[in-house]
Protein backbone atom coordinates (compact mmCIF):
# COMPACT_ATOMS: atom_id res chain seq x y z
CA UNK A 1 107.55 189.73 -70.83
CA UNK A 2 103.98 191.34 -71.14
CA UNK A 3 101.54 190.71 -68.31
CA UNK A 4 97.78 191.66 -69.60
CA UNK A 5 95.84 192.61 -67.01
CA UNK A 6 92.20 194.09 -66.51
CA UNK A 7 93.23 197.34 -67.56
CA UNK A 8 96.43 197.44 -69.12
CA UNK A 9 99.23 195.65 -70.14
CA UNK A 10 102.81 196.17 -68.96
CA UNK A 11 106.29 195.39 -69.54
CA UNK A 12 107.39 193.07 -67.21
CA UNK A 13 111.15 191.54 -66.21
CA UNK A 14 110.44 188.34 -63.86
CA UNK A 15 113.52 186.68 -63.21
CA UNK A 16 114.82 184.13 -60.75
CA UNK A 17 113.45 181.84 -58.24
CA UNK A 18 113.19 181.77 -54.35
CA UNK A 19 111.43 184.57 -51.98
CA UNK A 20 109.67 186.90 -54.47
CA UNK A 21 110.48 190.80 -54.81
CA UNK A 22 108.86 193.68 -56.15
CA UNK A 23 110.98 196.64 -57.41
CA UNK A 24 108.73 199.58 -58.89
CA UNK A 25 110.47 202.70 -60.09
CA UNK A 26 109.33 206.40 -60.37
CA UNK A 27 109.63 209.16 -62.84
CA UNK A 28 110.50 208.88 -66.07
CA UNK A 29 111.92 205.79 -65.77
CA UNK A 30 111.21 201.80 -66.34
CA UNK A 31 111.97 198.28 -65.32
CA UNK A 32 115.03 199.44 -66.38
CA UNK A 33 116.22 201.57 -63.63
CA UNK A 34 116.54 198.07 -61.51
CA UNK A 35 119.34 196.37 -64.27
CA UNK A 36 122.16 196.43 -61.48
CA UNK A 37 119.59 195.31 -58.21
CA UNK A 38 118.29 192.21 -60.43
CA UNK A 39 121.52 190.08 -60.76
CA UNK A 40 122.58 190.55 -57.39
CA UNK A 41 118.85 189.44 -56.35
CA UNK A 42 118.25 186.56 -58.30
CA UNK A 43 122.45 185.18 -57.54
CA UNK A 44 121.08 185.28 -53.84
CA UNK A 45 118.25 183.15 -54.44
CA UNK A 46 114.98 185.56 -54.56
CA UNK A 47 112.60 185.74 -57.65
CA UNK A 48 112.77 189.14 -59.12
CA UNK A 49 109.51 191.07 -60.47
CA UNK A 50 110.29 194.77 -61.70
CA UNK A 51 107.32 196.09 -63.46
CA UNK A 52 107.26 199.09 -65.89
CA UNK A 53 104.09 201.10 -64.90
CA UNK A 54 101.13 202.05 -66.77
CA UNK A 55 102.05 205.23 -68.90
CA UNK A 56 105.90 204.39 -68.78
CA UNK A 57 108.15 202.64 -71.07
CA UNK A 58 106.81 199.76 -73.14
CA UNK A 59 103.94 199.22 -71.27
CA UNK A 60 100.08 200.78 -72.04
CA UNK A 61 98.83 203.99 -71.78
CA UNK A 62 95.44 204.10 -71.25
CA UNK A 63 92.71 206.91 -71.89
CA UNK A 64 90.81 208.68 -69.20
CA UNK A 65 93.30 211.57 -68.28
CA UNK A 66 95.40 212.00 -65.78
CA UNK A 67 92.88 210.04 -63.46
CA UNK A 68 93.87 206.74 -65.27
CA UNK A 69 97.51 207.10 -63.64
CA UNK A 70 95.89 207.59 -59.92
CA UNK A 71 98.33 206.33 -57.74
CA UNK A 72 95.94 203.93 -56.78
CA UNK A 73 95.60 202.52 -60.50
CA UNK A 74 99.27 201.71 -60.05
CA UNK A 75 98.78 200.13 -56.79
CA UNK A 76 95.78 197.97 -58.12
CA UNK A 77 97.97 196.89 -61.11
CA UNK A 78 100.67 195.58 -59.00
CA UNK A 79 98.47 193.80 -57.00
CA UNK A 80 97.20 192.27 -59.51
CA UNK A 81 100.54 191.89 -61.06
CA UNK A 82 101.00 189.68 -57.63
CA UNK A 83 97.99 187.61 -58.22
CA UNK A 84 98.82 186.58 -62.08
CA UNK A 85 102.40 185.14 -60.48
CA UNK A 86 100.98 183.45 -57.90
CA UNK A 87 102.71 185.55 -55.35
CA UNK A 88 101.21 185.92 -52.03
CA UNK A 89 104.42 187.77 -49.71
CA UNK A 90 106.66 189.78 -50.77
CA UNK A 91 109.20 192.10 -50.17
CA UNK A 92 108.48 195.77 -51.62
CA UNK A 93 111.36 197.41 -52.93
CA UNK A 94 110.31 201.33 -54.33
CA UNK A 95 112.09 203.94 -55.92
CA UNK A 96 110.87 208.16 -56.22
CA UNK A 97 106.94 207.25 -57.29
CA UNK A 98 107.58 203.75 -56.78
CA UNK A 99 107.83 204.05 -52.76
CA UNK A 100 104.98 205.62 -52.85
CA UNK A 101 103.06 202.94 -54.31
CA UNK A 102 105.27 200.18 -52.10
CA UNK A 103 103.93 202.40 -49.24
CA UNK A 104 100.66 201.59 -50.51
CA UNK A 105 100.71 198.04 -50.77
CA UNK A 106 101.95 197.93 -47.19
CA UNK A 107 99.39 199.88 -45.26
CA UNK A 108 96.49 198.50 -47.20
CA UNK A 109 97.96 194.67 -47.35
CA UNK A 110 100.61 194.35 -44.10
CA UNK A 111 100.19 191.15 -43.50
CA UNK A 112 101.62 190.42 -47.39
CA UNK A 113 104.59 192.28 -46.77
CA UNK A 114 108.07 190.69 -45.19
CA UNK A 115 109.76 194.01 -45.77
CA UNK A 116 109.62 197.48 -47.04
CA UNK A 117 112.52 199.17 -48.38
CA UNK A 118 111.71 202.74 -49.83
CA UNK A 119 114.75 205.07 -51.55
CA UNK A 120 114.51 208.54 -51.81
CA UNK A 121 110.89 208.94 -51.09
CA UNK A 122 109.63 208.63 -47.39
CA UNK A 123 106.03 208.96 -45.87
CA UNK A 124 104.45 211.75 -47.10
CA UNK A 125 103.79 213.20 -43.52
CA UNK A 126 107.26 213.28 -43.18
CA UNK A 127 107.84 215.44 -46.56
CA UNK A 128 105.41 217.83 -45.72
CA UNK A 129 106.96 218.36 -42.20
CA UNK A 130 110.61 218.36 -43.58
CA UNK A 131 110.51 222.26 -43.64
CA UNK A 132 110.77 225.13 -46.22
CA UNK A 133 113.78 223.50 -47.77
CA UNK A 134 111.80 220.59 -49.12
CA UNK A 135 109.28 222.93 -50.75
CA UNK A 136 112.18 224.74 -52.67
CA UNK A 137 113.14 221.22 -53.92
CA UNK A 138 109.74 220.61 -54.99
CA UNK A 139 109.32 223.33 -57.10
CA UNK A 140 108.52 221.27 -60.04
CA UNK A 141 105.29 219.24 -58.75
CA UNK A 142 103.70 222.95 -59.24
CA UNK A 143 104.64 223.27 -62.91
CA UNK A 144 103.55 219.63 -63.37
CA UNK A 145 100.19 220.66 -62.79
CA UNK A 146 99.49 222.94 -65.83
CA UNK A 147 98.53 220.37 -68.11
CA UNK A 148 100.01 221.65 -71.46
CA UNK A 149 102.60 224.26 -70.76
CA UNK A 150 104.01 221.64 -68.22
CA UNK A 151 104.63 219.29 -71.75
CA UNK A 152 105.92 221.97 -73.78
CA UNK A 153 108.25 223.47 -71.28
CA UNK A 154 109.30 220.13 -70.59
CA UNK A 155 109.96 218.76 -74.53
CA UNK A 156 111.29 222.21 -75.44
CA UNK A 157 114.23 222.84 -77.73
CA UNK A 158 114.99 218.33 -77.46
CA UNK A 159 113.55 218.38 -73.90
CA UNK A 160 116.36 220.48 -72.65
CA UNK A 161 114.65 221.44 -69.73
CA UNK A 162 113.68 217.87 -68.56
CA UNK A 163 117.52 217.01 -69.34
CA UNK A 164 118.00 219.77 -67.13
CA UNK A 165 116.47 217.89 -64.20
CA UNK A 166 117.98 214.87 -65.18
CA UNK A 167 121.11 216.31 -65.13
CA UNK A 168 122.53 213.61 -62.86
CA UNK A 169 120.96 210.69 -64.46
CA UNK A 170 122.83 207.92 -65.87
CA UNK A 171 120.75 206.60 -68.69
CA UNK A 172 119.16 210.44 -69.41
CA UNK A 173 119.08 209.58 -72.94
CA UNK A 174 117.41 206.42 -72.77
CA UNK A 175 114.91 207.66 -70.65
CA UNK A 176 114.21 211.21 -72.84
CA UNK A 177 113.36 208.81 -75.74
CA UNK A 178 110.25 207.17 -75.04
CA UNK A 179 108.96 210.81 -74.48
CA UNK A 180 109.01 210.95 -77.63
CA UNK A 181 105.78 209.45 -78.50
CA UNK A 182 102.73 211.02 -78.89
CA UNK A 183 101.22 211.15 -75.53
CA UNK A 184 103.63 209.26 -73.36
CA UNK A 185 104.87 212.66 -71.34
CA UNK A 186 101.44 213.55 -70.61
CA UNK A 187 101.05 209.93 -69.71
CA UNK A 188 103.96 209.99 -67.32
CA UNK A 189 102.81 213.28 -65.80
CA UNK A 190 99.67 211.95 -64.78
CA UNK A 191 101.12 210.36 -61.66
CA UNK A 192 101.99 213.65 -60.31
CA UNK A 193 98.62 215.79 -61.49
CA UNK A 194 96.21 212.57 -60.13
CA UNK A 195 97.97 211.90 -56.87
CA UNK A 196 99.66 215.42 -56.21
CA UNK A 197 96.90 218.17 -57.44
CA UNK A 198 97.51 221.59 -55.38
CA UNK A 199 94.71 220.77 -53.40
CA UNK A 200 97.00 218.09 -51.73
CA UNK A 201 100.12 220.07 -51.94
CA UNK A 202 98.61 223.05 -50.12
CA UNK A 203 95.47 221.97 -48.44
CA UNK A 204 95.21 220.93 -44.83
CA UNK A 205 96.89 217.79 -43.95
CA UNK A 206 95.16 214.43 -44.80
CA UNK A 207 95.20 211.76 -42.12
CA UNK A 208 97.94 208.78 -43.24
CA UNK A 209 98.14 205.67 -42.01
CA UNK A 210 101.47 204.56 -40.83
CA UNK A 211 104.15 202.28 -42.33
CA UNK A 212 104.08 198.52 -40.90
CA UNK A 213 107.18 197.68 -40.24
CA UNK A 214 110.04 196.45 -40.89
CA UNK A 215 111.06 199.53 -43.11
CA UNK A 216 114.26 200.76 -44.66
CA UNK A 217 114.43 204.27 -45.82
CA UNK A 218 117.62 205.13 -47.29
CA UNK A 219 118.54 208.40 -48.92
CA UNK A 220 121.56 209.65 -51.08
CA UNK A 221 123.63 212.98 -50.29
CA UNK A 222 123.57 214.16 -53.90
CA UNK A 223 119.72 214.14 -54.08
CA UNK A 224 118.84 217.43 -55.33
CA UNK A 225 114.34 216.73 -55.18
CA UNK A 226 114.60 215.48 -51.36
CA UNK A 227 116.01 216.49 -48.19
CA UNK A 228 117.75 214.11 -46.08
CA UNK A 229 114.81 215.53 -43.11
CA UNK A 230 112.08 214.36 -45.48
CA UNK A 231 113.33 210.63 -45.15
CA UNK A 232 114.68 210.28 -41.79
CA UNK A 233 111.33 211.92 -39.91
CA UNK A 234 109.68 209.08 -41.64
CA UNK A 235 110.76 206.84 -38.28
CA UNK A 236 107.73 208.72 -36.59
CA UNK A 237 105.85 207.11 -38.81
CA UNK A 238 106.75 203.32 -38.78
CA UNK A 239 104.74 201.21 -36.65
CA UNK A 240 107.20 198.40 -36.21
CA UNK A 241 111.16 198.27 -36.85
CA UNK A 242 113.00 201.33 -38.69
CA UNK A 243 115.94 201.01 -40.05
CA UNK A 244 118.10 204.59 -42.04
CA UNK A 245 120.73 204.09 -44.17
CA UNK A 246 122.41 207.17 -46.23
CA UNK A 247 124.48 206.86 -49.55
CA UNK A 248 127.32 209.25 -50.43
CA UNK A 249 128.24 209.96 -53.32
CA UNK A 250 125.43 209.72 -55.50
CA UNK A 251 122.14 211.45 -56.84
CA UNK A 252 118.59 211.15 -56.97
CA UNK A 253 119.12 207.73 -58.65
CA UNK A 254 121.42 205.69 -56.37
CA UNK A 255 120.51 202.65 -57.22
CA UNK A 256 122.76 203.53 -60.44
CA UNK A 257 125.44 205.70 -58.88
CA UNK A 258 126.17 203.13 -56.25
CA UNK A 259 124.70 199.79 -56.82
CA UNK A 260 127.46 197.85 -55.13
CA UNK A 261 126.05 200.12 -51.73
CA UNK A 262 122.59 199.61 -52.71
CA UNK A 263 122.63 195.86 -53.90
CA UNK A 264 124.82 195.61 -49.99
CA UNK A 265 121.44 197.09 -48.24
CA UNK A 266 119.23 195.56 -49.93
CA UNK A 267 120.55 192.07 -49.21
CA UNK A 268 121.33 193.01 -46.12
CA UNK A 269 117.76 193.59 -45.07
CA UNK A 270 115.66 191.12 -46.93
CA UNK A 271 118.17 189.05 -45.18
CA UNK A 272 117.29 190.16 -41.79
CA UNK A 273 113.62 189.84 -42.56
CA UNK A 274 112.70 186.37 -44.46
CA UNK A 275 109.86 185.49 -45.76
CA UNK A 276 108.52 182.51 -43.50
């Protein structure tokens, strides 16, 4: 369904009823990335809302430069994505870029969360003290930066190079083809060159808040953009109940290597922490 809201308009799959839940994905993906989580949600009796974000997919991308894909835009647009369905607690469920912007939603708004469950991506304190390894990984949030050169290395011979990095991704193809369009890779870069410029990945620390808890992090072995440290050492900065759960046998996008695992988790700890 489309949702219009102040600014944009996005692509939105709401589906069953019960305790609501709010699964937001990262980069490049879409609503999409959530096709195994959904069923297994909505058969255990909680409404399902997995948004496609603004510059992504099928939903808009609006003008203004990579400022218009602040990860606070994001974080307004699913709050008000909230609002329109009449949704007042939820559980946050966030994926790469999308546990960022769960994150988000929880320290600003605690008291409308019932649970937090973040894959792949912990607090950000806790990347930038996971060590020299992590930089390696993140090689690529320096190229994203040169606005440009980033897109043409990127598209490059049928976007071999982003194929490259999505070398482990199950629906690569899919997600290459929505590139396509004039403007929708500089759209999806945006996230990174508005809420990671070098002046936050090599400045001085900025002061975070914490996570309120409860919190699942849970991180795959196969992940070849973050280090097992840069999850984990996000306990130290939960204020409330942590919970660490690690995946074998699959990459960056476990939620479609293993959904069986994932779908287990997920249950698992919405269960544990109902919305009352």
């Amino acid at each position: 369904m489309r949702v219009e809201l102040s600014e944009v308009t996005l692509d939105v799959e709401v589906s069953g009823a019960g305790p609501a839940v709010l699964l937001v994905h990262g980069f490049p993906d879409s609503h999409r990335l959530w096709r195994h989580q959904v069923p297994a949600l909505t058969a255990a009796g909680y409404k399902c809302v997995a948004p496609t974000l603004r510059g992504f997919g099928g939903s808009d991308r609006p003008e203004g430069g990579a400022e218009a894909y602040h990860p606070g835009k994001h974080v307004g647009d699913l709050l008000e994505l909230l609002a329109r369905l009449e949704i007042d607690r939820v559980h946050l469920v966030g994926h790469d870029w999308g546990s960022g912007m769960v994150q988000g939603i929880a320290q600003a708004f605690p008291e409308r969360v019932a649970s937090l469950s973040i894959l792949s991506v912990g607090h950000l304190a806790s990347i930038r003290d996971a060590g020299w390894e992590q930089k390696q990984r993140s090689w690529y949030m320096i190229l994203f930066q040169l606005a440009g050169l980033a897109e043409d290395w990127l598209a490059r011979d049928d976007f071999a190079n982003l194929r490259e990095m999505l070398g482990e991704h199950p629906d690569a193809d899919a997600v290459v083809e929505p590139l396509r369009a004039p403007g929708a890779l500089t759209a999806a870069l945006g996230v990174y060159r508005a809420g990671l410029p070098a002046e936050v990945q090599f400045g001085p620390p900025l002061p975070l808040p914490p996570l309120p808890g409860p919190v699942m992090g849970v991180w795959s072995s196969g992940d070849r953009f973050l280090t097992e440290q840069s999850m984990t050492g996000t306990g130290k900065h939960v204020d409330g109940t942590w919970r660490y759960e690690r995946v074998e046998d699959a990459g960056h996008w476990l939620q479609l290597d293993r959904p069986d695992r994932v779908n287990a988790l997920l249950l698992d700890f919405l269960a544990e922490n109902p919305i009352g």
